[in-house]
N, C-alpha and C. Protein backbone atom coordinates (compact mmCIF):
# COMPACT_ATOMS: atom_id res chain seq x y z
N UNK A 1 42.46 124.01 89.01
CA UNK A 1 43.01 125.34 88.96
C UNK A 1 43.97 125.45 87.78
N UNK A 2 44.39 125.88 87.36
CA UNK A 2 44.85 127.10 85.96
C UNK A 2 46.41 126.87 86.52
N UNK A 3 47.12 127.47 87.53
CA UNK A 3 48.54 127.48 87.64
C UNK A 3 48.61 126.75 88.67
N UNK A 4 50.06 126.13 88.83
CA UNK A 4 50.63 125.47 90.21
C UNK A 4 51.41 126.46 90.84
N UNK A 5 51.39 126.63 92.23
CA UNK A 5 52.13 127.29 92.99
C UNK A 5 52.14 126.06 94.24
N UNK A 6 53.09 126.44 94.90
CA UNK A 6 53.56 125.74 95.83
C UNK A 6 52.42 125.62 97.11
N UNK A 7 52.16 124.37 97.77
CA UNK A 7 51.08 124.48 98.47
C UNK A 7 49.74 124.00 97.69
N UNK A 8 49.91 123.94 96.72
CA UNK A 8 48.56 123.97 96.23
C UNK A 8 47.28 122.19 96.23
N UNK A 9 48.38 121.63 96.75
CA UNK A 9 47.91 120.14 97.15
C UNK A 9 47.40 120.47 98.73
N UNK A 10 48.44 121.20 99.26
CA UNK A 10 47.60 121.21 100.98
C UNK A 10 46.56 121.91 100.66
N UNK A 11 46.28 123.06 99.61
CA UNK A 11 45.18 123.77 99.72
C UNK A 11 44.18 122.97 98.81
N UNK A 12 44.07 122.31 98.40
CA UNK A 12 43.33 121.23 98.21
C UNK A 12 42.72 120.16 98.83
N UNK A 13 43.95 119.69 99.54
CA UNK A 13 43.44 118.51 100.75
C UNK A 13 42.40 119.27 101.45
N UNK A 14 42.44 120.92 101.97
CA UNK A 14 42.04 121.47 102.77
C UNK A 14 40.60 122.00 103.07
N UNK A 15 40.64 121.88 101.23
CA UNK A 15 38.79 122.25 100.44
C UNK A 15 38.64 120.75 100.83
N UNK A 16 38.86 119.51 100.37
CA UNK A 16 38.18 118.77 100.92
C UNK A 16 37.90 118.12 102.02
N UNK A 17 38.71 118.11 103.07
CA UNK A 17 38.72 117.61 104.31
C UNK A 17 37.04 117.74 105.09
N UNK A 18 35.88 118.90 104.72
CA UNK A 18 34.89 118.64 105.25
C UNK A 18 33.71 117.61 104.04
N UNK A 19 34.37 117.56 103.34
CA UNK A 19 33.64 115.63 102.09
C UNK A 19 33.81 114.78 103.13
N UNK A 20 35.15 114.75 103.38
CA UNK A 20 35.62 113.40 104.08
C UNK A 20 35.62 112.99 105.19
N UNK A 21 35.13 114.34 106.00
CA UNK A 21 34.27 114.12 107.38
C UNK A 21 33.05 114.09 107.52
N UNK A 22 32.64 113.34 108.18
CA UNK A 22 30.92 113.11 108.59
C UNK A 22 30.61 114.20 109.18
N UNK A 23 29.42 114.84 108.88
CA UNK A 23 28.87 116.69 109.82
C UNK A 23 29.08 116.36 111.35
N UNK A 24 28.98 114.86 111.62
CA UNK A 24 28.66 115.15 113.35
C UNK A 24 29.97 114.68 113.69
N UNK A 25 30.93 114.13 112.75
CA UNK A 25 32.25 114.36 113.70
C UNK A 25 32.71 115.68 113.46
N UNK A 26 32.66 116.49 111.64
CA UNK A 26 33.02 118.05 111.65
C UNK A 26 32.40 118.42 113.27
N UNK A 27 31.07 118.53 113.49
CA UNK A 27 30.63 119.18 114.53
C UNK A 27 31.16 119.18 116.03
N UNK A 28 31.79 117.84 116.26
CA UNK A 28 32.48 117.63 117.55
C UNK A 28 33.52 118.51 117.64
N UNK A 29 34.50 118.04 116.61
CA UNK A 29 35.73 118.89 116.10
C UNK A 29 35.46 120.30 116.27
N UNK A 30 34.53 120.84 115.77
CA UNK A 30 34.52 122.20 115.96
C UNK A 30 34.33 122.99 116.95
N UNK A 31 33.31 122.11 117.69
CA UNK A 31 32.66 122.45 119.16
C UNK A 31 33.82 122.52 120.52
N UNK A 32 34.65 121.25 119.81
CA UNK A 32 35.87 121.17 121.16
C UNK A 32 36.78 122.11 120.49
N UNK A 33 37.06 122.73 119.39
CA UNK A 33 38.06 123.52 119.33
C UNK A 33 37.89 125.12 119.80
N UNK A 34 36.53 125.04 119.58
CA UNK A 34 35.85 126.58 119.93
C UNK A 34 35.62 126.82 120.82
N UNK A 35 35.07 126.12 121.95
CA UNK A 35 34.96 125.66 123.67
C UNK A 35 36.07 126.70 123.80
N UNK A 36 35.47 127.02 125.26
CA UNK A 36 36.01 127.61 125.95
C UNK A 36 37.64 126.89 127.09
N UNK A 37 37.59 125.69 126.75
CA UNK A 37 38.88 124.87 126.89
C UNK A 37 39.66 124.81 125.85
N UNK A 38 39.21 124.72 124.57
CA UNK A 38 39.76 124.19 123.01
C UNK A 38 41.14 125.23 122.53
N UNK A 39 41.73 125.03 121.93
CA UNK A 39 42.78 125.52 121.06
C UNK A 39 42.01 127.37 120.60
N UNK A 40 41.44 127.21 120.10
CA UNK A 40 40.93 128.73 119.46
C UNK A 40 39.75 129.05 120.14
N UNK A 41 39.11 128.65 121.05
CA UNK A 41 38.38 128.99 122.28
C UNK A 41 39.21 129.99 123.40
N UNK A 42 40.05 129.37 123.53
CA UNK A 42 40.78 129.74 124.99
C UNK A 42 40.95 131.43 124.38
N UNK A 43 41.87 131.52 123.09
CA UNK A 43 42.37 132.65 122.36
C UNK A 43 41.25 133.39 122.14
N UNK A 44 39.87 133.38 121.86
CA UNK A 44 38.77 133.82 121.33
C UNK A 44 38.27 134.72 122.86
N UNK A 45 38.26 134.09 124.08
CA UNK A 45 37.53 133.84 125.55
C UNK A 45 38.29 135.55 125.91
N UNK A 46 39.62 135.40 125.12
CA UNK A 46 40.51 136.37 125.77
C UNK A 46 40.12 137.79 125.56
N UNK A 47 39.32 138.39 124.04
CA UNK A 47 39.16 138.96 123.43
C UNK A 47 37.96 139.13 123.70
N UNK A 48 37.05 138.65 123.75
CA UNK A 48 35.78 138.84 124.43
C UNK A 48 34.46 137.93 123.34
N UNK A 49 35.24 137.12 122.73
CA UNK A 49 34.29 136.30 122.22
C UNK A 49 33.77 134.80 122.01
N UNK A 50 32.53 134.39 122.40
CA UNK A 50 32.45 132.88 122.63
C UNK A 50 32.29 132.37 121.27
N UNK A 51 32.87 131.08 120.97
CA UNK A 51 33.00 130.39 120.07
C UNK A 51 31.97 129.47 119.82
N UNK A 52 32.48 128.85 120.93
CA UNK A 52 31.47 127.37 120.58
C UNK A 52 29.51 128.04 121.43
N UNK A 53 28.64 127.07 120.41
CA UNK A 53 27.08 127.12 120.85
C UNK A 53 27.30 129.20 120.65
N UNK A 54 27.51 129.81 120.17
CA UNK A 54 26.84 131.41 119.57
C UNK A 54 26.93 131.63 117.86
N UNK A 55 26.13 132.40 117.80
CA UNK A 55 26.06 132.61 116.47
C UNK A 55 27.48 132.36 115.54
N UNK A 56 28.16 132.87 116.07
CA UNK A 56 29.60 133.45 115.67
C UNK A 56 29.71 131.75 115.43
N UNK A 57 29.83 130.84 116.28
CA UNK A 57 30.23 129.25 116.07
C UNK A 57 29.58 128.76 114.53
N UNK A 58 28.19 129.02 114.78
CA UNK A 58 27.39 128.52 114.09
C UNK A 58 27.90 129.08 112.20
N UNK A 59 28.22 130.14 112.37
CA UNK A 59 28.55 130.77 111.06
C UNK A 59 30.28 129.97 110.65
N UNK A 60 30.73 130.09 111.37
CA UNK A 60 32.12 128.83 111.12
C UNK A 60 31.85 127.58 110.80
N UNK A 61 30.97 126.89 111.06
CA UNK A 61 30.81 125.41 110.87
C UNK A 61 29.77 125.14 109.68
N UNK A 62 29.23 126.59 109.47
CA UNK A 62 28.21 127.11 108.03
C UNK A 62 29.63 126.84 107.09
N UNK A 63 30.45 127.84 107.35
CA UNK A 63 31.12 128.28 106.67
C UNK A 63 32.71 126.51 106.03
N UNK A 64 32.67 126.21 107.06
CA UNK A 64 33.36 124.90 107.24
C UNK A 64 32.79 124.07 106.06
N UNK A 65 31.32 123.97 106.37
CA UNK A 65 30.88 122.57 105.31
C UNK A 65 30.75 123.26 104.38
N UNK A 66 29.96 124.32 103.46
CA UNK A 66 29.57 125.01 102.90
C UNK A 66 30.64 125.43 101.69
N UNK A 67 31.98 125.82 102.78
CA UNK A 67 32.63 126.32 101.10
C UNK A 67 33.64 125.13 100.35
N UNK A 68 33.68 124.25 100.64
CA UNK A 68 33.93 123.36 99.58
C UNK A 68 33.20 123.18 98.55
N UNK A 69 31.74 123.27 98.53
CA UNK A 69 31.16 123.24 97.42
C UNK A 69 31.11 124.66 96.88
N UNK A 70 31.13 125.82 97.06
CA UNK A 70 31.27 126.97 96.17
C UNK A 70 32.88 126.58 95.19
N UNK A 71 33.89 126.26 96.23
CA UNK A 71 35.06 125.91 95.58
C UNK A 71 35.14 125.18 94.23
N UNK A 72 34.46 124.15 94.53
CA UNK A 72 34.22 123.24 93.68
C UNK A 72 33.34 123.55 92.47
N UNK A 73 32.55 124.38 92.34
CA UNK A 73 31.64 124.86 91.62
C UNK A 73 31.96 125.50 90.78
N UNK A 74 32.54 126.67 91.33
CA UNK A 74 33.54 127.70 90.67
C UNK A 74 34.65 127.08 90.06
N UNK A 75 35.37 126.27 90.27
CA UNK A 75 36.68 125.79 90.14
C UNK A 75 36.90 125.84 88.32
N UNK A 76 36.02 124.70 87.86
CA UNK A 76 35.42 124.82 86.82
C UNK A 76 35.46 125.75 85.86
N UNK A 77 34.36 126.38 86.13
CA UNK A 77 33.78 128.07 85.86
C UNK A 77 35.36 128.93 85.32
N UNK A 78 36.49 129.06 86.65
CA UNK A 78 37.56 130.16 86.12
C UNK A 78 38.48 129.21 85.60
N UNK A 79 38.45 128.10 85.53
CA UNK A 79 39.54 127.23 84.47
C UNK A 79 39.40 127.18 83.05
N UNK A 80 38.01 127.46 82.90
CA UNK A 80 37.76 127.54 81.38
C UNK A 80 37.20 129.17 80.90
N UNK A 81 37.70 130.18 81.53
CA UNK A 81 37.77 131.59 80.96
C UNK A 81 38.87 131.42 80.21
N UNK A 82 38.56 132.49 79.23
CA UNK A 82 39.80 132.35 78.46
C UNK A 82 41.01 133.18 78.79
N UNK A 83 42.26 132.52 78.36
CA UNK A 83 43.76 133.20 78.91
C UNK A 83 43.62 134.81 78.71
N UNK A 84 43.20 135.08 77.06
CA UNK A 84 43.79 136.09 76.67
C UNK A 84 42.85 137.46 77.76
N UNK A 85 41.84 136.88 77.93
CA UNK A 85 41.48 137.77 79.16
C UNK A 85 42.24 138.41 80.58
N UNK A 86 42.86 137.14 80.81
CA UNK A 86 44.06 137.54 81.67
C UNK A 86 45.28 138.47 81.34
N UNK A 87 45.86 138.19 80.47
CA UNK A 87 46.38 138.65 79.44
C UNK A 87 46.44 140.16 78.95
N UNK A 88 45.43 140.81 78.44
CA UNK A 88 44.69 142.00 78.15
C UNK A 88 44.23 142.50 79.89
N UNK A 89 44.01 142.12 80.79
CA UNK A 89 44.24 142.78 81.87
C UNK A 89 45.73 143.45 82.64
N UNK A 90 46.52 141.77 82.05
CA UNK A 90 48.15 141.98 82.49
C UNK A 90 48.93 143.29 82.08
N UNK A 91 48.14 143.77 80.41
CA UNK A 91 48.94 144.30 79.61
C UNK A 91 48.50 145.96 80.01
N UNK A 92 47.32 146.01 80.35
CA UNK A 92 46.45 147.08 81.05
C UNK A 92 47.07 147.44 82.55
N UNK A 93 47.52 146.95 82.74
CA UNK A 93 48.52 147.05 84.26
C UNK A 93 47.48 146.67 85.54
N UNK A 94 46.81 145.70 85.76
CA UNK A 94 45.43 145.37 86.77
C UNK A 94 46.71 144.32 87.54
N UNK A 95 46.69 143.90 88.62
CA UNK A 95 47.29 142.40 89.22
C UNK A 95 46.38 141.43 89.24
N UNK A 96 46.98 140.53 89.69
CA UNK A 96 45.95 139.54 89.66
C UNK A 96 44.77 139.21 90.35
N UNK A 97 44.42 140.48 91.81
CA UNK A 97 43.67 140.50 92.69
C UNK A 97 42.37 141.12 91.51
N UNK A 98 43.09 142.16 90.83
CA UNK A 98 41.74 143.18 90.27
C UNK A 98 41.65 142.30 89.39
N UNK A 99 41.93 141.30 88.29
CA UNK A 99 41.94 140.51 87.38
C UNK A 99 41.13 138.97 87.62
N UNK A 100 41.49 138.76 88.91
CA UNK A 100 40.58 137.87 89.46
C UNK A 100 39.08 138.52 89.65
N UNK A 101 38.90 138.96 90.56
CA UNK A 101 37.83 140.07 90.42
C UNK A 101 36.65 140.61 89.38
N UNK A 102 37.66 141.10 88.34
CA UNK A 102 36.73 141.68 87.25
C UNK A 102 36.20 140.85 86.47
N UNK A 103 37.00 139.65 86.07
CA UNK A 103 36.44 138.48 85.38
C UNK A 103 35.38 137.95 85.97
N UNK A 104 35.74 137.12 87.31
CA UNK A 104 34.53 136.65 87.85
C UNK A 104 33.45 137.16 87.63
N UNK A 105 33.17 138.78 88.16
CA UNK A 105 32.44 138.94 88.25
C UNK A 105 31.23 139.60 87.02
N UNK A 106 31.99 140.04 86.16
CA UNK A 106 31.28 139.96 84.62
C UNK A 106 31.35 138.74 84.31
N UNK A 107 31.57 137.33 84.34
CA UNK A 107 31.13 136.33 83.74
C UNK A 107 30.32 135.72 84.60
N UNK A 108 30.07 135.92 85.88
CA UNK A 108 28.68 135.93 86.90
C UNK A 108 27.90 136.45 86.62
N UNK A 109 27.36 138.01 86.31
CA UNK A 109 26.75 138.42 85.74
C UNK A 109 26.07 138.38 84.51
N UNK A 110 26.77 137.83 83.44
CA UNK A 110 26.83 137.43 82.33
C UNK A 110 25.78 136.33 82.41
N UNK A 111 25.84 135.06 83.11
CA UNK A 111 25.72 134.14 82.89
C UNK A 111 24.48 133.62 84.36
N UNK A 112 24.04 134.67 84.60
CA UNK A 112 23.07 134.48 85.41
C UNK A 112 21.96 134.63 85.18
């Protein structure tokens, strides 16, 4: 990544933590947390939605292994755009949400 902000090692550890788990312990982990006993099961049960074994599970534990590698992919990709792009957005009055945004996605386009 481009700047340090605070946190940015836990949010790191955090992209990788499903590398460094095996899918079928991720899968235990996820299954007992989503359960209808588990930590974010119980909270989910309340609201009217099952976690663990429904679609809804299945798209979390997609989503679990899955985006470390977009992370990683990309990571790359917006470290080597160039500053003054940022820059010429800053000066245009955009934040960094629309600036994140517009780049990506013209140099996705671009380059597809």
């Amino acid at each position: 990544m481009r700047y340090n902000f605070p946190g940015k090692t836990l949010i790191d550890l955090m992209i990788d933590l499903p590398f460094a788990l095996p899918t079928a312990v991720a899968g235990i982990a996820l299954t007992s947390l989503y359960s209808q006993n588990g930590w974010l099961g119980s909270w989910l049960e309340k609201i009217g939605i099952k976690g663990a074994f429904s679609p809804f599970g299945i798209v979390v534990a997609l989503i679990f292994i899955g985006f470390p590698f977009v992370v990683r992919t990309l990571q790359p990709v917006i470290k080597d755009l160039d500053p003054a792009l940022e820059e010429a957005a800053l000066c245009l009055g955009a934040n960094s949400r629309q600036t994140f945004l517009k780049l990506f996605f013209q140099f996705s386009f671009r380059h597809s």
